[in-house]
C-alpha atoms as a PDB file:
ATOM      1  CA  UNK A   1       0.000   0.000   0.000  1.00  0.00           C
ATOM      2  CA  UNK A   2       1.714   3.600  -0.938  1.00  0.00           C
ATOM      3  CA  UNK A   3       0.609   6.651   1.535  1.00  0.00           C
ATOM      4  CA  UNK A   4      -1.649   8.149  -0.504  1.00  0.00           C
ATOM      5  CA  UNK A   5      -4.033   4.979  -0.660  1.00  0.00           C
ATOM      6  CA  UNK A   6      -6.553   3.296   1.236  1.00  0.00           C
ATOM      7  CA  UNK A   7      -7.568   0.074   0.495  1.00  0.00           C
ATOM      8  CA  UNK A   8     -10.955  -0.998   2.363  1.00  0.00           C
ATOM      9  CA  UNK A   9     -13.334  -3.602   2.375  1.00  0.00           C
ATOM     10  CA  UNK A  10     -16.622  -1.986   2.389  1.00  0.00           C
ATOM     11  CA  UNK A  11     -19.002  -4.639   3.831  1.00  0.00           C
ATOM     12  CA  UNK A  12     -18.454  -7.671   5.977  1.00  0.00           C
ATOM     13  CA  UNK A  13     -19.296 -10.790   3.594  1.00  0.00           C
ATOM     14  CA  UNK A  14     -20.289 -14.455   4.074  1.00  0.00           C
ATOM     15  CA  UNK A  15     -17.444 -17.231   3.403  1.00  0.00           C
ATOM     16  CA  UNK A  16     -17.637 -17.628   0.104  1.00  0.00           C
ATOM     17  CA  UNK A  17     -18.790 -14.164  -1.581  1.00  0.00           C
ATOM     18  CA  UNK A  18     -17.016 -12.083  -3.792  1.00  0.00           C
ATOM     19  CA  UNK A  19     -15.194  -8.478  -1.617  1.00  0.00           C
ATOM     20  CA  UNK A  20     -14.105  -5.377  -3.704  1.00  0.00           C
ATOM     21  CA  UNK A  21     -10.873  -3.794  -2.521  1.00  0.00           C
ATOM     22  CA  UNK A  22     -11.484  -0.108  -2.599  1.00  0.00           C
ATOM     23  CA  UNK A  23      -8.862   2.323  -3.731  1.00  0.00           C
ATOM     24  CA  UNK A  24      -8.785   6.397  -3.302  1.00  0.00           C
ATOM     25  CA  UNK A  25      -6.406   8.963  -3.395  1.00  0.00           C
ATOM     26  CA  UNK A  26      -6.415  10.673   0.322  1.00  0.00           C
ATOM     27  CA  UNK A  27      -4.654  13.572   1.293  1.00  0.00           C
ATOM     28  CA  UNK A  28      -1.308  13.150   3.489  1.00  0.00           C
ATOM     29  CA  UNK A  29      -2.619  14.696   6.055  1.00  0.00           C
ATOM     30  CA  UNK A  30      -5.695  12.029   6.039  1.00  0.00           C
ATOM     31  CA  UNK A  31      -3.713   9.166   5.694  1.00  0.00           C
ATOM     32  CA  UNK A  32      -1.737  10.483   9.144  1.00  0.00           C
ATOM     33  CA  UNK A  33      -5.180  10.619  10.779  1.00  0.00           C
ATOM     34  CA  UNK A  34      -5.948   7.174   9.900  1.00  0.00           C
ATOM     35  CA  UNK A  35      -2.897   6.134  10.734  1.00  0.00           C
ATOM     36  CA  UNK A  36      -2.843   7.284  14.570  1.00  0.00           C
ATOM     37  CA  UNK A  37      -6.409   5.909  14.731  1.00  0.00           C
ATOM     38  CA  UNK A  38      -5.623   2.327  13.179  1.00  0.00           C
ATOM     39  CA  UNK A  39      -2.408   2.300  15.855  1.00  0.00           C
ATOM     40  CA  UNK A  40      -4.742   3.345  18.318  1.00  0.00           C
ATOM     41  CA  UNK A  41      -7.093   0.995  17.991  1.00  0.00           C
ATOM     42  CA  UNK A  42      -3.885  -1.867  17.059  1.00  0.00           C
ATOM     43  CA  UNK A  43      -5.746  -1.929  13.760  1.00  0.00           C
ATOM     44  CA  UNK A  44      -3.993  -2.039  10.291  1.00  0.00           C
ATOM     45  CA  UNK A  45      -5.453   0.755   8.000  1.00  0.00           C
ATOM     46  CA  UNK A  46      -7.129  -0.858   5.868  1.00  0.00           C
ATOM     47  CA  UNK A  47      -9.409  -2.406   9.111  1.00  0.00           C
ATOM     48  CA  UNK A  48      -9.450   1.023  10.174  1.00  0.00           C
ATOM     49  CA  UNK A  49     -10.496   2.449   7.467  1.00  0.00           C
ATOM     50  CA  UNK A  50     -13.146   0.007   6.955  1.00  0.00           C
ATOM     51  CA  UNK A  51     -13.922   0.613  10.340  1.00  0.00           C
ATOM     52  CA  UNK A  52     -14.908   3.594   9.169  1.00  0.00           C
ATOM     53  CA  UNK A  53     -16.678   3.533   6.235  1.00  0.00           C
ATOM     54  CA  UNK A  54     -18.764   0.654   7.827  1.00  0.00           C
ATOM     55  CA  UNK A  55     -19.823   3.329  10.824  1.00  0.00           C
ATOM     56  CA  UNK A  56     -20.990   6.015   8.496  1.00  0.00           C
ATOM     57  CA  UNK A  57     -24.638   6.311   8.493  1.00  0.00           C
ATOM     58  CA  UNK A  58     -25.533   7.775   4.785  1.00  0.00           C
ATOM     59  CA  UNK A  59     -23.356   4.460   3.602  1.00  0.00           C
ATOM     60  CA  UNK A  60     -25.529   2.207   6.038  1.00  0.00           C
ATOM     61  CA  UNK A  61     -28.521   3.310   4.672  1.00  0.00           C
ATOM     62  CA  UNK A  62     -27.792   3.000   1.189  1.00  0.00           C
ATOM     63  CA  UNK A  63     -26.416  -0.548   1.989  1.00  0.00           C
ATOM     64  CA  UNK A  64     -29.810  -1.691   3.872  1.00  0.00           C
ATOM     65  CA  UNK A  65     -31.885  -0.226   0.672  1.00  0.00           C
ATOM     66  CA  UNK A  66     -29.450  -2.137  -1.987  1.00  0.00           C
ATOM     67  CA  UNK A  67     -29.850  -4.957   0.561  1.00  0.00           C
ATOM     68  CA  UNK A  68     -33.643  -5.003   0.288  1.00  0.00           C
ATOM     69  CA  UNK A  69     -33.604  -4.528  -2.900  1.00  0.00           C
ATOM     70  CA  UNK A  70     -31.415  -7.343  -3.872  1.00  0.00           C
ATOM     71  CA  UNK A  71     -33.790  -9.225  -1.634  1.00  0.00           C
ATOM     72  CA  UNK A  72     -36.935  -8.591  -3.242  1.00  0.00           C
ATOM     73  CA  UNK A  73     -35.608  -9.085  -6.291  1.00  0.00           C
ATOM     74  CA  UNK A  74     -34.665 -12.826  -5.084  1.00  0.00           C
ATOM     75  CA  UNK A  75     -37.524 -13.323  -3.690  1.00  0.00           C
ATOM     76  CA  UNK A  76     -39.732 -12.524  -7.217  1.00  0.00           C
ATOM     77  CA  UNK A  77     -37.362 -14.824  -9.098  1.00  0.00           C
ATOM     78  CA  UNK A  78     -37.985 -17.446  -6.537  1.00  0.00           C
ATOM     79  CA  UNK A  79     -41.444 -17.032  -6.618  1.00  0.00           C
ATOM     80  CA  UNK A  80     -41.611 -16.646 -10.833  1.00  0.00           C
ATOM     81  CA  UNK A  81     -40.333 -20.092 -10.836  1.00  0.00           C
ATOM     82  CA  UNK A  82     -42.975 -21.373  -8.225  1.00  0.00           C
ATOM     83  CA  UNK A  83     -45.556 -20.226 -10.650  1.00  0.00           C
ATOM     84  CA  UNK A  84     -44.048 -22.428 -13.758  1.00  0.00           C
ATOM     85  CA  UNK A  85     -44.527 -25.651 -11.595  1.00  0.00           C
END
C-alpha cells in the first residue's frame, strides 16, 4: 500500500462471496489521521479504514436499501419459478 491509498473492504461478507478492494487517493494529512487511529485501535489501515466507512450512516442506509432490494428481487425470481410448476 503507498501513503496516498486506502484500500478498504466496504461490507463484511459471508465465506464464500465475492469483496471489492477499494482504492482512493487521500490527502497526506488524512492518511496520518488514519494512521494514529488504526495504531490506536492496534488496527492495520485498511481495518481502520473500513472501520470507518462501515460506521458512516448515509453508507448504512444505502447498503440496507441495496440490501432489500437485492432481496426482493430474489424473492420474485424465486417465486416466478414457483408459478411455472
Amino acid at each position: 500500500m503507498t501513503y496516498d491509498s486506502v484500500n478498504a473492504i466496504v461490507c463484511v461478507m459471508s465465506k464464500g462471496r465475492n469483496t471489492i478492494v477499494l482504492g482512493t487517493r487521500i490527502s497526506d494529512l488524512m492518511y496520518d489521521a488514519i494512521s494514529l487511529i488504526a495504531d490506536k485501535k492496534g488496527m492495520t489501515i485498511s481495518e481502520c479504514a473500513r472501520d470507518i466507512l462501515q460506521q458512516d450512516m448515509e453508507l448504512q442506509v444505502f447498503m440496507s436499501e441495496i440490501h432489500k432490494m437485492r432481496s426482493m428481487l430474489w424473492k420474485d425470481f424465486i417465486d416466478s419459478l414457483k408459478d411455472r410448476e
